[in-house]
C-alpha atoms as a PDB file:
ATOM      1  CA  UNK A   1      81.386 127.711  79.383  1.00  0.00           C
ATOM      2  CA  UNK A   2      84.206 125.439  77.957  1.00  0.00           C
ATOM      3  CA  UNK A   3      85.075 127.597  74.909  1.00  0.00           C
ATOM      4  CA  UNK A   4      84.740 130.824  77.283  1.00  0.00           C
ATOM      5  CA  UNK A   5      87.185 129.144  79.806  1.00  0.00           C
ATOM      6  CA  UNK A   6      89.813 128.534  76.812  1.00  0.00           C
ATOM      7  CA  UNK A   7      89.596 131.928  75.172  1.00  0.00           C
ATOM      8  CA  UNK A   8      90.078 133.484  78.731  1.00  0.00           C
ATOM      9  CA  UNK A   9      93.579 130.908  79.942  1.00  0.00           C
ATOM     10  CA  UNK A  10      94.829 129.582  76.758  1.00  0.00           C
ATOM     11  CA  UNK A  11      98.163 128.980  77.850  1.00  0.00           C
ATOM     12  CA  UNK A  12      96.419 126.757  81.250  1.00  0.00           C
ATOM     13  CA  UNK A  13      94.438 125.119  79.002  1.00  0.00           C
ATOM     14  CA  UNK A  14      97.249 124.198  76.562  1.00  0.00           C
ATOM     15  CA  UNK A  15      99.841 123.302  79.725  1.00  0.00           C
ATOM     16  CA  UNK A  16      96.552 121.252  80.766  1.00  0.00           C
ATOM     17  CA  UNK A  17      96.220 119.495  77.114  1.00  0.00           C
ATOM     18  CA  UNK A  18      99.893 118.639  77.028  1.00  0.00           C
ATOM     19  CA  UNK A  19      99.963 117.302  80.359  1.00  0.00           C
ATOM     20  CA  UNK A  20      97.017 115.008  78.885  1.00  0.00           C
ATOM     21  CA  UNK A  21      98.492 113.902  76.262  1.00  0.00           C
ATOM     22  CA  UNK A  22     101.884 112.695  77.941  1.00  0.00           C
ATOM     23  CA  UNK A  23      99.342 111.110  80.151  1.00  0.00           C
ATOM     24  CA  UNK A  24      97.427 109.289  77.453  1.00  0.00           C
ATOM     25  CA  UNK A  25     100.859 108.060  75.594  1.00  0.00           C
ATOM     26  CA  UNK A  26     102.115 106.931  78.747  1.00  0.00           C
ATOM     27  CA  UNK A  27      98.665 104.711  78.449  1.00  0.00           C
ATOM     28  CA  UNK A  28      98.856 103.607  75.267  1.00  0.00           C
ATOM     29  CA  UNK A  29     102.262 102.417  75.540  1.00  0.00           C
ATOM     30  CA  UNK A  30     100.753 100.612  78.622  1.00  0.00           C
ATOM     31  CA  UNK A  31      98.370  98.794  76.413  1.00  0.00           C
ATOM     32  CA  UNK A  32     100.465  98.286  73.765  1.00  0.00           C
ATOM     33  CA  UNK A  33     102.765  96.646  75.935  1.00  0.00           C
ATOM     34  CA  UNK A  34     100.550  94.426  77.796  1.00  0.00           C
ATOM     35  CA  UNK A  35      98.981  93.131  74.242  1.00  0.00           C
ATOM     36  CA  UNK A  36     102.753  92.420  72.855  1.00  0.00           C
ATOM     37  CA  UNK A  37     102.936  90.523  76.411  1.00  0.00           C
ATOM     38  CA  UNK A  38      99.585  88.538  75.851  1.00  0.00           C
ATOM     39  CA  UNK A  39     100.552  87.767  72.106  1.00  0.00           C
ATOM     40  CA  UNK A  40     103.280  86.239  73.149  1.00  0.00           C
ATOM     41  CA  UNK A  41     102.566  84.072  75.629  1.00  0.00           C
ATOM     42  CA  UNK A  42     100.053  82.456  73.026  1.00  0.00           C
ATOM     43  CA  UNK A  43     102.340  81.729  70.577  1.00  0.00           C
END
């Protein structure tokens, strides 16, 4: 069903995958934050 759903709206499921990804930077930069944060109050 997940491969039909993409060959039928690939330009949803694209906006959809983009929108995830800005999502899962946004995240990362989150973590990557908080551990430059925790490494630096140890030192």
């Amino acid at each position: 069903p997940f491969f039909s759903s993409i060959s039928g709206k690939p330009k949803q499921i694209f906006k959809m995958s983009s929108g995830g990804a800005c999502v899962l930077q946004r995240y990362l930069n989150q973590i990557l934050h908080d551990f430059d944060a925790a490494s630096s109050v140890r030192k």
